[in-house]
Structure formats: structure tokens, C-alpha cells
N, C-alpha and C. Protein backbone atom coordinates (compact mmCIF):
# COMPACT_ATOMS: atom_id res chain seq x y z
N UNK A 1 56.95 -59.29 -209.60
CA UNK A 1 57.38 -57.93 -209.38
C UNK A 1 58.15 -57.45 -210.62
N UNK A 2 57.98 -56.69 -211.59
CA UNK A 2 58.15 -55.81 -212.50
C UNK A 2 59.28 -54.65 -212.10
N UNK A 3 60.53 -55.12 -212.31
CA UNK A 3 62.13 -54.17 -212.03
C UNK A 3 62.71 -53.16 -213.17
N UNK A 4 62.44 -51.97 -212.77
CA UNK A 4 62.96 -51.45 -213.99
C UNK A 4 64.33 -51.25 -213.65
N UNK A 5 65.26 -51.81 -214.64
CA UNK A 5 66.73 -51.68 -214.49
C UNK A 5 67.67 -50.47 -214.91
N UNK A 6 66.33 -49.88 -215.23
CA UNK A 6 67.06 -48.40 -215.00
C UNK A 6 67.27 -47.47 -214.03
N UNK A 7 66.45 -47.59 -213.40
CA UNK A 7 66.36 -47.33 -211.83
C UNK A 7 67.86 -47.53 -210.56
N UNK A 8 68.01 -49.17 -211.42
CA UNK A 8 68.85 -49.69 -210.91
C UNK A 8 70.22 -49.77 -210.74
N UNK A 9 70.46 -49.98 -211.90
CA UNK A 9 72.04 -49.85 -212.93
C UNK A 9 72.36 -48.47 -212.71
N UNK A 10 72.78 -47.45 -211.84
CA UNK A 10 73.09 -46.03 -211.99
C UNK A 10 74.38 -45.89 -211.47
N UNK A 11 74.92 -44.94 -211.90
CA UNK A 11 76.61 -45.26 -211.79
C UNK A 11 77.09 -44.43 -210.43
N UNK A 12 77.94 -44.94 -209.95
CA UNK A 12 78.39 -44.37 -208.57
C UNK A 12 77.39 -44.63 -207.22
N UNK A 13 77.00 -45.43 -207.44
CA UNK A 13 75.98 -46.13 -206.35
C UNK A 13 75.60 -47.66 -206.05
N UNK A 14 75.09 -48.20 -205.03
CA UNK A 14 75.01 -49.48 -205.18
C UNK A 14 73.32 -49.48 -204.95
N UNK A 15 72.50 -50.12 -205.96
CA UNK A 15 71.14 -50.19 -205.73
C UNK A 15 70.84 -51.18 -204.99
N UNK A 16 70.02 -50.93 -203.79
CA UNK A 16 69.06 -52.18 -203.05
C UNK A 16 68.13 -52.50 -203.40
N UNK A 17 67.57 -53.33 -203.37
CA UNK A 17 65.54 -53.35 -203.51
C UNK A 17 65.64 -54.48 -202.34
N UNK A 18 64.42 -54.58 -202.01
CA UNK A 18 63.81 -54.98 -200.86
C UNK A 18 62.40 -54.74 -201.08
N UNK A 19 61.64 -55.57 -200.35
CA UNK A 19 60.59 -55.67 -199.98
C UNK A 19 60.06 -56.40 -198.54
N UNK A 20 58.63 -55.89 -197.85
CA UNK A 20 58.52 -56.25 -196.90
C UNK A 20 56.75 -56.29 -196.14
N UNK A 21 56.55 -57.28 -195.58
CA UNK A 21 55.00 -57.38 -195.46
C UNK A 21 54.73 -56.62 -194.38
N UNK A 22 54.41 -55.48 -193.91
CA UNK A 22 53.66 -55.02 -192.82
C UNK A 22 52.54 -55.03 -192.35
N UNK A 23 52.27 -54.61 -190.99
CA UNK A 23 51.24 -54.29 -190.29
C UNK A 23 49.94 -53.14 -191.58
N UNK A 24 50.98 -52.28 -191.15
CA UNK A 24 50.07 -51.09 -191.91
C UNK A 24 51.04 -50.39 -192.40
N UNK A 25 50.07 -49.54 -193.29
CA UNK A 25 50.85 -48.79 -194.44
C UNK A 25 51.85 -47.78 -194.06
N UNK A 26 51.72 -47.33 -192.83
CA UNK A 26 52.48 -46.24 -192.68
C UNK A 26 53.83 -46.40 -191.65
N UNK A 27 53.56 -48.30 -191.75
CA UNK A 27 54.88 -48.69 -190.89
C UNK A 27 56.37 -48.54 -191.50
N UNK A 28 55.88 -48.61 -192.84
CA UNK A 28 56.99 -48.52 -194.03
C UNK A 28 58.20 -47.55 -193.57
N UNK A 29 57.67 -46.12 -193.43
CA UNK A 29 58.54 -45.32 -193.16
C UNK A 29 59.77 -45.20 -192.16
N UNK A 30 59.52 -45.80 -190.96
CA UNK A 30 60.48 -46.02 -189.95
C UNK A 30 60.90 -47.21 -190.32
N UNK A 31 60.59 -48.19 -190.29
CA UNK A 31 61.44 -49.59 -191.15
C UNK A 31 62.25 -49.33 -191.99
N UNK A 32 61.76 -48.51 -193.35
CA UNK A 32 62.76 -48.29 -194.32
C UNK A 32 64.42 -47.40 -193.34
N UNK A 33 64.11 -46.24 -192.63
CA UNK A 33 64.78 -45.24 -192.10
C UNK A 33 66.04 -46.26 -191.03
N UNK A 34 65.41 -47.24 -190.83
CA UNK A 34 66.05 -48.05 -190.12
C UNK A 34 66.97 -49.13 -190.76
N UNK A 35 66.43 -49.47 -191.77
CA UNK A 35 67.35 -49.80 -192.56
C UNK A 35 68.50 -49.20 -193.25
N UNK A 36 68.53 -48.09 -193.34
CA UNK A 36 69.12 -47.33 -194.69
C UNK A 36 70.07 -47.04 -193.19
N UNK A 37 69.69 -46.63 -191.88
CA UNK A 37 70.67 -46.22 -191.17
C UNK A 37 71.79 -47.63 -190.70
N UNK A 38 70.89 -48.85 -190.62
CA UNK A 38 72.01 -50.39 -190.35
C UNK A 38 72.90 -50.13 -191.60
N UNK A 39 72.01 -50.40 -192.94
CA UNK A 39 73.34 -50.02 -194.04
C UNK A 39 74.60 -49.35 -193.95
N UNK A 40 74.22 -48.03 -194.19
CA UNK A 40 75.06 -46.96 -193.71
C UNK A 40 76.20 -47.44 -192.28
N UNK A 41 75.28 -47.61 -191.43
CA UNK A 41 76.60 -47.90 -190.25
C UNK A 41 77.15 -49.34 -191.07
N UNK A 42 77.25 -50.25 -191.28
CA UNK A 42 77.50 -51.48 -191.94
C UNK A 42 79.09 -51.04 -192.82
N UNK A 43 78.59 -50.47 -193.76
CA UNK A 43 79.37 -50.09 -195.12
C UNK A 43 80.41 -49.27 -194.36
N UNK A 44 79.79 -48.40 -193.38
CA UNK A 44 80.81 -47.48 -192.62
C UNK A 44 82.14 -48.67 -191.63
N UNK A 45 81.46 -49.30 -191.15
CA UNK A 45 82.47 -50.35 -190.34
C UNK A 45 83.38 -51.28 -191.47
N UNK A 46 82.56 -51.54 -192.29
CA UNK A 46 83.44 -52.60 -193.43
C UNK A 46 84.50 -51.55 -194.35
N UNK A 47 84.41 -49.85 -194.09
CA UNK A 47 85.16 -49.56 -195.03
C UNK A 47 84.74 -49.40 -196.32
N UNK A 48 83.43 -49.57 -196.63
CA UNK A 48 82.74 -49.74 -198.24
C UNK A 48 82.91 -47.99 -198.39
N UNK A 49 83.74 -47.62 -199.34
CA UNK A 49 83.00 -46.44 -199.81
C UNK A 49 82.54 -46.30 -201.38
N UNK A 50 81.70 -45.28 -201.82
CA UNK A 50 80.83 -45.64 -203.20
C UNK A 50 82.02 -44.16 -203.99
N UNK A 51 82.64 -44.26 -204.96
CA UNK A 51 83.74 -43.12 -205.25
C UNK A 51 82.33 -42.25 -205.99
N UNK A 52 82.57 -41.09 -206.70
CA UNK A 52 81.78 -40.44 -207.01
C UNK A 52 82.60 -39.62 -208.42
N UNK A 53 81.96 -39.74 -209.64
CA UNK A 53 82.68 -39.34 -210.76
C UNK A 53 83.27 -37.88 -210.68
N UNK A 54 84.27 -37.73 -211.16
CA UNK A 54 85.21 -37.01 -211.31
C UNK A 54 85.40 -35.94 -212.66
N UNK A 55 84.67 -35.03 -212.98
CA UNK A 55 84.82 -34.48 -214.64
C UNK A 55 86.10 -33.19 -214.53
N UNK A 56 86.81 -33.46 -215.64
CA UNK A 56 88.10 -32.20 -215.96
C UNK A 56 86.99 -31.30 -216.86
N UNK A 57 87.24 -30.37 -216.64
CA UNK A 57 86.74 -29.05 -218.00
C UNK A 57 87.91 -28.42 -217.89
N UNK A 58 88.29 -28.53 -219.61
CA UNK A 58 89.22 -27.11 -219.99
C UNK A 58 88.27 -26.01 -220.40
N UNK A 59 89.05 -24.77 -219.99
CA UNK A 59 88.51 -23.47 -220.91
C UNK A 59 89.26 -22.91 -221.51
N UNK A 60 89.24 -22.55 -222.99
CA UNK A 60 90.49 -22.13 -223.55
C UNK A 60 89.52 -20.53 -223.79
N UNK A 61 90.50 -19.50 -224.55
CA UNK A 61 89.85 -18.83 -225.37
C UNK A 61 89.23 -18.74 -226.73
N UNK A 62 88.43 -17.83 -227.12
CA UNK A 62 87.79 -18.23 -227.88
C UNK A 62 88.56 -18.42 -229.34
N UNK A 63 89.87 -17.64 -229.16
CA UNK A 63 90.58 -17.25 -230.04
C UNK A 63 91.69 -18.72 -230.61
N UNK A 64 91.58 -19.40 -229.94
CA UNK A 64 92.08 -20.72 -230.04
C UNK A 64 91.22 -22.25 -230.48
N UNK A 65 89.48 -21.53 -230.81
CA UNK A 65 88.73 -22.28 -230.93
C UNK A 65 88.89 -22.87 -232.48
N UNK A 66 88.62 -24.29 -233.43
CA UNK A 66 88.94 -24.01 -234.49
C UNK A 66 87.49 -24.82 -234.79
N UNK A 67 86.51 -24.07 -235.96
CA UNK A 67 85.69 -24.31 -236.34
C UNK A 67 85.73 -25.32 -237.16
């Protein structure tokens, strides 16, 4: 299996991967949905929270700008 770690490595998040053998192709969708909701309640009971970046912007005038 071929991981691109860019995908992965993204900041303010925790990446999963998983994989899984099914029936049929379109079992995926409720399996995945079911998962992501155990997670979620999981992280919610343990207290996990993911913080989310924070940016300051000043605005000055233009008249204070120095080239």
C-alpha cells in the first residue's frame, strides 16, 4: 500500500488510515460512517480535543507603512 504522507502529516488534526475487506463495494460507506461516529464518541469520552490554529492580523495605516 503506497501512503502519501502528505495527506497525512496535516496540522491540527489526527490522521487515521485503515483498511478493510468487504462484502461489496458499497458496504464501505456505512462502515466507514460508523466508525468515524465510535471515534468521535471515543475522543469525546476520553476528553481528546484536536486545538485549531490561531492567526493575529494587525492593520495599521497606510501612512505608517515603511517601504
Amino acid at each position: 500500500m503506497d501512503i502519501d504522507l502528505k495527506r497525512i502529516l496535516i496540522p491540527s488534526a489526527i490522521a487515521l488510515l485503515s483498511a478493510s475487506i468487504l462484502k461489496e463495494f458499497v458496504d464501505q460507506y456505512p462502515v466507514q460512517h460508523e466508525l468515524r461516529k465510535r471515534i468521535f464518541k471515543r475522543f469525546k469520552e476520553e476528553g481528546v480535543e484536536i486545538p485549531f490554529p490561531h492567526r493575529t492580523v494587525y492593520l495599521r495605516e497606510e501612512k505608517d507603512w515603511k517601504c
